[in-house]
Protein backbone atom coordinates (compact mmCIF):
# COMPACT_ATOMS: atom_id res chain seq x y z
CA UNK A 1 108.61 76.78 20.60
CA UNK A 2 106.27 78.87 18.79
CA UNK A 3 107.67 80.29 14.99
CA UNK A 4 106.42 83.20 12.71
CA UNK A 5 104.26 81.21 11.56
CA UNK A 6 102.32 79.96 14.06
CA UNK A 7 101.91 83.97 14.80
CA UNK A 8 100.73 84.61 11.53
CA UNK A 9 98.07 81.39 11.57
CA UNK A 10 96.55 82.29 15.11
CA UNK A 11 96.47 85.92 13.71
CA UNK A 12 94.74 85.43 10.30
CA UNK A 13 96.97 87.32 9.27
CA UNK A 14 100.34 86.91 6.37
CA UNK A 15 103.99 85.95 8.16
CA UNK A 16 105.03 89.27 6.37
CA UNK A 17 102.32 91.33 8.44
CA UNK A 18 103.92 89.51 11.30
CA UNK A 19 107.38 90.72 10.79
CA UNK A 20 106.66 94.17 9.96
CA UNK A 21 104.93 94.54 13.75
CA UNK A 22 107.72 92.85 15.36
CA UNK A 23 110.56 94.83 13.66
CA UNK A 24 107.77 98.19 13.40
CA UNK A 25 108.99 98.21 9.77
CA UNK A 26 106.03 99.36 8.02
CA UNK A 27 102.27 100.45 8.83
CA UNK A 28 100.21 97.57 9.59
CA UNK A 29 96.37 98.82 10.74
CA UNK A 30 95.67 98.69 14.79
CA UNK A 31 93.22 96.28 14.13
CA UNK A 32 95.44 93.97 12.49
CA UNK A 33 98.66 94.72 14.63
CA UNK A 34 96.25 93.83 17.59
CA UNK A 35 95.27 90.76 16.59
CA UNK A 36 99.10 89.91 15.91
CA UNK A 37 100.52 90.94 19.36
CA UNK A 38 97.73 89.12 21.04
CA UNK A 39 98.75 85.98 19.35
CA UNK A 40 102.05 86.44 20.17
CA UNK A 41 101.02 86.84 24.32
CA UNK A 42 98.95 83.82 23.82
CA UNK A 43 101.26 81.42 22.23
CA UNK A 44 105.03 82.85 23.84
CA UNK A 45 106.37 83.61 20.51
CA UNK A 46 110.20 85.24 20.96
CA UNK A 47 110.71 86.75 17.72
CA UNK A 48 114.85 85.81 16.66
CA UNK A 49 117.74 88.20 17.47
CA UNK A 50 119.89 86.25 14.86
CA UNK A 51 116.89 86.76 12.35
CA UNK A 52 116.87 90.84 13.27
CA UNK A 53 120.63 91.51 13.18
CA UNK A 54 120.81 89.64 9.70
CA UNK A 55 118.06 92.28 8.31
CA UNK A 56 119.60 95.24 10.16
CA UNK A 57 123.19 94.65 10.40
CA UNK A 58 122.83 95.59 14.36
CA UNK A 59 122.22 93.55 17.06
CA UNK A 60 121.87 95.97 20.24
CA UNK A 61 124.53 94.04 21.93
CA UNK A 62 128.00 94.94 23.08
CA UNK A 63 130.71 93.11 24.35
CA UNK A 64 133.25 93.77 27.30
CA UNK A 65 136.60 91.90 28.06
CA UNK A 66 137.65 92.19 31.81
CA UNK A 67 141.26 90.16 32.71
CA UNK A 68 140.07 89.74 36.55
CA UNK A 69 136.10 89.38 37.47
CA UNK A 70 137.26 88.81 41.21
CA UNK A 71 139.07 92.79 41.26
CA UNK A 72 136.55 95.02 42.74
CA UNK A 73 137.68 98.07 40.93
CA UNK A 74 136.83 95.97 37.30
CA UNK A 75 133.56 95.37 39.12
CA UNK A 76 132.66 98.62 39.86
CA UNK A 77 133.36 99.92 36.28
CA UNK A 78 131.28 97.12 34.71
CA UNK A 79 128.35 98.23 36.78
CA UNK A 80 128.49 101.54 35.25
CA UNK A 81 129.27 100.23 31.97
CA UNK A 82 126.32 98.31 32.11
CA UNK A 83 124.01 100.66 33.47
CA UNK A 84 124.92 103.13 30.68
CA UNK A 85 124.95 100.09 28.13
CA UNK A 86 120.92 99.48 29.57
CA UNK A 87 119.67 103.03 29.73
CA UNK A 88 121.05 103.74 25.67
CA UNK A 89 118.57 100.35 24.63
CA UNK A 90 121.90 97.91 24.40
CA UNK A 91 122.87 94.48 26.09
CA UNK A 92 126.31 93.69 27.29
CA UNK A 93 127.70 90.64 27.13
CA UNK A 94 131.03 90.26 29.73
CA UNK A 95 134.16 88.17 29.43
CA UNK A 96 136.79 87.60 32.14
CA UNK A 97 140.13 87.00 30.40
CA UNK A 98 142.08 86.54 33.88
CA UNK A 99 144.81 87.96 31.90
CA UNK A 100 145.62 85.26 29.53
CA UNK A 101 146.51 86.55 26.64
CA UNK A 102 144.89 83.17 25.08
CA UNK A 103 141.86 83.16 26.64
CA UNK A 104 141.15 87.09 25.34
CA UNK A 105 142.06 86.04 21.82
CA UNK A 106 139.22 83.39 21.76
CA UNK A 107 136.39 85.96 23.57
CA UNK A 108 137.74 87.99 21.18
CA UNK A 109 136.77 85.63 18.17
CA UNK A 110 133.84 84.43 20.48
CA UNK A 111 132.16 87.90 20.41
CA UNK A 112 132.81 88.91 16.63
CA UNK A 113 131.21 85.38 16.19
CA UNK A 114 127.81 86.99 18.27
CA UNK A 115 127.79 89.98 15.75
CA UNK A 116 128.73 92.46 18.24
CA UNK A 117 127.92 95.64 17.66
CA UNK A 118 130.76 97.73 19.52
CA UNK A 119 133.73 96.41 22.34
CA UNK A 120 135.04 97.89 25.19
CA UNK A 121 138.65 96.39 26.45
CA UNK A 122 140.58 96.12 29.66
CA UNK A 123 143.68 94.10 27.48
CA UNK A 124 146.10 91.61 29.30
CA UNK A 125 149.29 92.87 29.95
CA UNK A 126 151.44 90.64 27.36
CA UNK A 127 149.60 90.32 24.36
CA UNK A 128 151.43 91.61 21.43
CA UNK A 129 148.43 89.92 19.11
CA UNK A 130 146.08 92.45 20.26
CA UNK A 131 146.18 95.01 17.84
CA UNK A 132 146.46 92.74 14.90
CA UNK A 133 143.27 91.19 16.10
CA UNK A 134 141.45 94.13 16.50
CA UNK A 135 142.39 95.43 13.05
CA UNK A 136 141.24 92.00 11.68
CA UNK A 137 137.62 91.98 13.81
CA UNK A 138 137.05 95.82 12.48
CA UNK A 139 134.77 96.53 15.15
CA UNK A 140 134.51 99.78 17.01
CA UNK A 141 136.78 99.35 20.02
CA UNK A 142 137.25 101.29 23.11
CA UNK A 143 140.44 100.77 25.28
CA UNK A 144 140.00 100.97 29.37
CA UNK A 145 142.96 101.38 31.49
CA UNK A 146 145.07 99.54 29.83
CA UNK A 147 146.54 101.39 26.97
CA UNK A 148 147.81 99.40 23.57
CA UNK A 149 149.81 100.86 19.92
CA UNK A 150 146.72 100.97 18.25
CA UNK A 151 146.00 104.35 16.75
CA UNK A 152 142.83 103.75 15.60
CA UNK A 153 140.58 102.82 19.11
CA UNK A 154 139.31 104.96 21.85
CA UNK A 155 140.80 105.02 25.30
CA UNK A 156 139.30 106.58 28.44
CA UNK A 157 142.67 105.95 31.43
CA UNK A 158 143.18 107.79 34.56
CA UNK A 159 146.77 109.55 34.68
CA UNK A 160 148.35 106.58 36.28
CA UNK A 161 151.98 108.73 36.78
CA UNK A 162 150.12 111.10 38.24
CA UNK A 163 148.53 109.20 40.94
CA UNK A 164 151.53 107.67 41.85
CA UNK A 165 153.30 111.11 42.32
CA UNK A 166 150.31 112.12 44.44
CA UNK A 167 150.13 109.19 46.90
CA UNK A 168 153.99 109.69 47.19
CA UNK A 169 153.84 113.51 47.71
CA UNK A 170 151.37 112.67 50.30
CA UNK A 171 153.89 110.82 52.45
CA UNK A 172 156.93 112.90 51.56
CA UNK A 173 154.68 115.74 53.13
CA UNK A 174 154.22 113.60 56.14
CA UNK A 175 158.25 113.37 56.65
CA UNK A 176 158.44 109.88 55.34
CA UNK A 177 161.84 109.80 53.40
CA UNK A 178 162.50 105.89 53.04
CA UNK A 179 159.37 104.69 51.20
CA UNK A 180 158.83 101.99 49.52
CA UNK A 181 156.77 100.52 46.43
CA UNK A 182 154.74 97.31 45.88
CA UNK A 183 153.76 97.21 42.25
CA UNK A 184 151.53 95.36 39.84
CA UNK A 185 152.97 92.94 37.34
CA UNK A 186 156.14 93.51 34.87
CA UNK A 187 154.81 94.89 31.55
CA UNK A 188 151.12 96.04 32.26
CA UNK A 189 151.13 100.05 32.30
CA UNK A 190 149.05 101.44 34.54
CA UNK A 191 151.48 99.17 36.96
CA UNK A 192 154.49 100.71 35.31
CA UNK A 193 153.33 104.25 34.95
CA UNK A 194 152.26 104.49 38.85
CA UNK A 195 155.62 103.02 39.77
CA UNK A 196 157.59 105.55 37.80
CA UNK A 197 155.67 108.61 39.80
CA UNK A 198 157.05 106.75 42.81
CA UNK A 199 160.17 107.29 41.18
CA UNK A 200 159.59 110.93 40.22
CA UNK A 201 158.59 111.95 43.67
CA UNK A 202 161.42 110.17 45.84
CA UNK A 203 163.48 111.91 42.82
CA UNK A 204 162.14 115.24 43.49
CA UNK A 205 162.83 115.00 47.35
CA UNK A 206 166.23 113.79 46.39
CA UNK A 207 165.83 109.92 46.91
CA UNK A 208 165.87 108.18 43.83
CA UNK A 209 169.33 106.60 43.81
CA UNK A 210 168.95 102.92 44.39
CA UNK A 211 165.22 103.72 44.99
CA UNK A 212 164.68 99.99 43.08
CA UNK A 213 165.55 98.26 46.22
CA UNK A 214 162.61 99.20 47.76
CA UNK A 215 160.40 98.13 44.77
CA UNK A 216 158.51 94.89 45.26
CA UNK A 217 155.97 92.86 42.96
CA UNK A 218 152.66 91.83 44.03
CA UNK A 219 150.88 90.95 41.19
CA UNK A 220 147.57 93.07 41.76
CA UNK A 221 146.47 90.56 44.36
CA UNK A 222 145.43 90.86 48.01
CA UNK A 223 147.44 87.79 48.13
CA UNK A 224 150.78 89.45 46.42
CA UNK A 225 150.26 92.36 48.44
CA UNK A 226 150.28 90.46 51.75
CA UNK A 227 153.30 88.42 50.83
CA UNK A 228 155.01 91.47 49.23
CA UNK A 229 154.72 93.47 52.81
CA UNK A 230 156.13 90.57 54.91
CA UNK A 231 159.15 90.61 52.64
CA UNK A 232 159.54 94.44 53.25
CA UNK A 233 159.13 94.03 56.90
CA UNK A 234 161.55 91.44 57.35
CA UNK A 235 164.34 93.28 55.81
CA UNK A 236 166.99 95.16 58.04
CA UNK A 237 166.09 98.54 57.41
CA UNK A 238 162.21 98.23 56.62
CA UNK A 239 160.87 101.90 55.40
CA UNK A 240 158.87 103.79 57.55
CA UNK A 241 155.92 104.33 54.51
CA UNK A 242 154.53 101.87 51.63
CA UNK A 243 153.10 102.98 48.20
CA UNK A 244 150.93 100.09 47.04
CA UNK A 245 150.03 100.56 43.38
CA UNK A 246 146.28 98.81 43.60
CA UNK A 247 143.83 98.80 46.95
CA UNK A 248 143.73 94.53 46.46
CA UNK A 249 147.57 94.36 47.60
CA UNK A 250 146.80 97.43 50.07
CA UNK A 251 144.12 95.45 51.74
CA UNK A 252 146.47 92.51 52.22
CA UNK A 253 150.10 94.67 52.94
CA UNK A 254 147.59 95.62 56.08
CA UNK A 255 146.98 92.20 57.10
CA UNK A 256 150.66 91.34 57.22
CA UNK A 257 151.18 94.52 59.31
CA UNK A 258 148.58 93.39 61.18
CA UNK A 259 149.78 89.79 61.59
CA UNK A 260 153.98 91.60 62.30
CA UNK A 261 152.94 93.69 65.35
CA UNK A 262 153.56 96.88 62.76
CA UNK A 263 151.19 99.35 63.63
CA UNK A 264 149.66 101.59 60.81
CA UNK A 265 150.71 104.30 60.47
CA UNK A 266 151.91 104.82 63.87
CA UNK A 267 155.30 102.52 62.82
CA UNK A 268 154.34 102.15 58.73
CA UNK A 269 151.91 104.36 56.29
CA UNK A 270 150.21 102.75 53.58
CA UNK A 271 148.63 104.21 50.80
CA UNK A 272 146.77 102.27 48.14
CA UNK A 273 145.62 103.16 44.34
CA UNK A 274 141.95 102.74 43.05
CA UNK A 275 139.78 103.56 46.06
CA UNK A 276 137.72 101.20 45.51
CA UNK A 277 134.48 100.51 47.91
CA UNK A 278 136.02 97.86 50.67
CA UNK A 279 138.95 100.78 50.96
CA UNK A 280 136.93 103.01 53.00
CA UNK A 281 135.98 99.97 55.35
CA UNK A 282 139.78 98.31 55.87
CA UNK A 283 141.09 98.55 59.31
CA UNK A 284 142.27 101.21 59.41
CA UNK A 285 140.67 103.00 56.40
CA UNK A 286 142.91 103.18 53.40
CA UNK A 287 144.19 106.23 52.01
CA UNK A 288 144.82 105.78 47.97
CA UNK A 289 144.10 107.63 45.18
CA UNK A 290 140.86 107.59 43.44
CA UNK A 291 140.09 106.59 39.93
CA UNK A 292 136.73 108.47 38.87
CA UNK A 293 135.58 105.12 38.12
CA UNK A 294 131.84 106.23 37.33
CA UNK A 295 133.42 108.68 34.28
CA UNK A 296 135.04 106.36 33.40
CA UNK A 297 132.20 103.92 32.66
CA UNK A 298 130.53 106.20 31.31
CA UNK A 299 132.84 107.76 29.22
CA UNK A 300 133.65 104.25 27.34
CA UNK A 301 129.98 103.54 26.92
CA UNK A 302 129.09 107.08 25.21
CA UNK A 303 132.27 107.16 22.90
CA UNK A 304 131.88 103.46 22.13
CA UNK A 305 128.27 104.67 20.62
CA UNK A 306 129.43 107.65 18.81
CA UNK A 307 131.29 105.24 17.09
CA UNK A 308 129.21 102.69 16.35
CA UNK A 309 126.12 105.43 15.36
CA UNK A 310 128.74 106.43 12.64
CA UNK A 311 128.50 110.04 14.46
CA UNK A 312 132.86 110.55 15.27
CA UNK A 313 135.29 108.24 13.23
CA UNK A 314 138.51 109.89 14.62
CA UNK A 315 140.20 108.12 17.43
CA UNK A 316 139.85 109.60 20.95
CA UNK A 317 141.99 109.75 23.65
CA UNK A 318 140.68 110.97 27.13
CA UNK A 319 142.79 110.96 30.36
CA UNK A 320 140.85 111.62 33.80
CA UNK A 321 142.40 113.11 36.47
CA UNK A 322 143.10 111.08 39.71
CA UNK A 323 142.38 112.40 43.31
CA UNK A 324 144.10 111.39 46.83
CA UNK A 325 141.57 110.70 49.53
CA UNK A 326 143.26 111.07 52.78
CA UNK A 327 142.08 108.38 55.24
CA UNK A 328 144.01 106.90 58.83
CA UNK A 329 146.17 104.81 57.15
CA UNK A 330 149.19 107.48 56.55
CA UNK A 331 150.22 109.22 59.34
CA UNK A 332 153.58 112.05 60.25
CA UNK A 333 156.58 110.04 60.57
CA UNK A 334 157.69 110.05 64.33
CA UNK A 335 161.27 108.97 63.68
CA UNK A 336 163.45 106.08 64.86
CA UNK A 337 163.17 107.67 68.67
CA UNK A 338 159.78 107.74 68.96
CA UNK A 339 159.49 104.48 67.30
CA UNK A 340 161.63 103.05 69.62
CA UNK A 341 160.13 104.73 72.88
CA UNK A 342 156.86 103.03 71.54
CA UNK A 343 158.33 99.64 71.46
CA UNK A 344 159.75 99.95 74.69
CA UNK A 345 156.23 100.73 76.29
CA UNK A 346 154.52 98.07 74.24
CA UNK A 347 156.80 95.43 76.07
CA UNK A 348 156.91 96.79 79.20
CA UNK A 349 152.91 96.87 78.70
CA UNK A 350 152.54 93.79 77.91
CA UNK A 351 154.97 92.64 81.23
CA UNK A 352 153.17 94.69 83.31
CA UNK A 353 149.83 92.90 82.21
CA UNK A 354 151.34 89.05 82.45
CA UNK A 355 152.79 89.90 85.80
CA UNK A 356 149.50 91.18 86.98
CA UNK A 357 147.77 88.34 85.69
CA UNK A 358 149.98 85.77 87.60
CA UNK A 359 148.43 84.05 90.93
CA UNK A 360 149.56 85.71 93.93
């Protein structure tokens, strides 16, 4: 691998001249800055990152911590985090946690270690090391989602609450009285804050006594969400509408409808939180409430750089404002008679086709 040197020998030219053409730090004449970028074509020469952050105190780079890659809503936000990251002249460097507390303590470390310039952090839900950390790293931090007790970093979060009292409104409007919840897992917020909207609504319609019996745990997982729906189904009195506090356990509380013989919405609504891009393409389409995912990025990305260009040092806290997007997945609720009626002509459906499919 070619050095500064070799640069500066093929050039004719002093390894100073060199470096002040690669890091444009002071005038070097175009005859002699030609001759030094030609050598550098000729022989592959990559000047040092390491060498350029040590002189600068900057390296350009930033650093994200995600706890699950495999969620398409954290995928959609990175790509606009690292669009914005591109188009402002900086690299982003990603770490999936998968929400062990453990594992983000060493990225953590891990990143301070690559002389980071800023960090932007979706924290694990159980991690009461977190601010300590921070405070110890001193690097200019913005928060996603996931709020923390640390006064002094940015956070961009939707209204979680909010969203939950919207999807709920939605299907008390609909006549739905018994509805029920799967959330995300004990202790992360946004789980916790969309949950207690589901309490707030059923509390405004006059439901919210007992309204924990209908409240289920799924873990944020297409998985959780499938398992979490066959429990509800196979209870006595199964609710006639389903809050499901992330579109990953949305997309699988449909398959175990699906799989049950429950027919959504005609016998169960579902609405789902996130909106992320499959939503719009489940069977059928999902209603949930939408993050403004895109401000989101964005939003982290710009106040992560007023930070780090020394232009704000007060903490900033900015909540965005969730939408409902109404899709076929909630429906009116027809009551126990209808539902029943429906049954009945399912079966006598489904007699009339074996019958008519038996040899004469």
């Amino acid at each position: 691998m070619a050095t500064i040197k070799d640069v500066a020998l093929r050039a004719g030219v002093s390894v100073t001249t060199v470096s002040h053409v690669v890091n444009d730090t002071r005038h070097v004449s175009p005859k002699g800055r030609e001759r030094v970028e030609q050598a550098i074509r000729e022989l592959g020469y990559v000047p040092s990152a390491v060498a350029r952050s040590l002189k600068s105190n900057t390296t350009s780079t930033l650093g994200m911590l995600i706890p699950n890659s495999s969620n398409p809503y954290f995928a959609e936000i990175v790509r606009v985090v690292e669009d914005r990251c591109f188009g402002a002249g900086y690299t982003l460097v990603l770490c999936n946690t998968d929400d062990e507390p453990r594992r983000q303590s060493v990225y953590l470390q891990v990143l301070a270690e690559r002389r980071i310039d800023g960090l932007i952090v979706v924290s694990t839900g159980d991690d009461d090391s977190l601010v300590t950390q921070l405070h110890g790293l001193r690097i200019p931090t913005v928060l996603v989602d996931r709020e923390i007790a640390d006064p002094a970093c940015d956070l961009v979060e939707t209204a979680h609450m909010q969203g939950g009292l919207l999807a709920v409104r939605h299907l008390l409007s609909l006549g739905h009285r018994r509805i029920a919840c799967i959330g995300g897992p004990a202790g992360v917020n946004p789980s916790e804050q969309r949950i207690e909207g589901w309490r707030l609504a059923l509390a405004e319609a006059g439901g919210a006594p007992g309204a924990d019996a209908l409240l289920w745990r799924g873990g944020f997982t297409s998985q959780g969400g499938y398992e979490a729906m066959h429990a509800i189904l196979r209870t006595d009195d199964p609710p006639s509408a389903v809050f499901v506090c992330n579109d990953l356990m949305a997309i699988g509380a449909l398959r175990a409808a699906h799989e049950s013989g429950v027919r959504v919405p005609d016998e169960i609504s579902v609405v789902g939180f996130d909106d992320i891009e499959l939503s719009a393409y489940t069977s059928p389409p999902l209603t949930t409430v939408a993050q403004p995912k895109e401000r989101i990025g964005a939003l982290a990305v710009d106040m992560l750089l007023e930070r780090v260009g020394g232009r704000r040092r007060d903490a900033r806290k900015v909540v965005l404002q969730p939408e409902l997007r109404v899709r076929a997945s909630t429906g009116r609720h027809a009551g126990p008679a209808a539902r029943d009626a429906r049954s009945k002509a399912a079966v006598a459906s489904a007699d009339g086709e074996a019958s008519g499919s038996r040899a004469p």
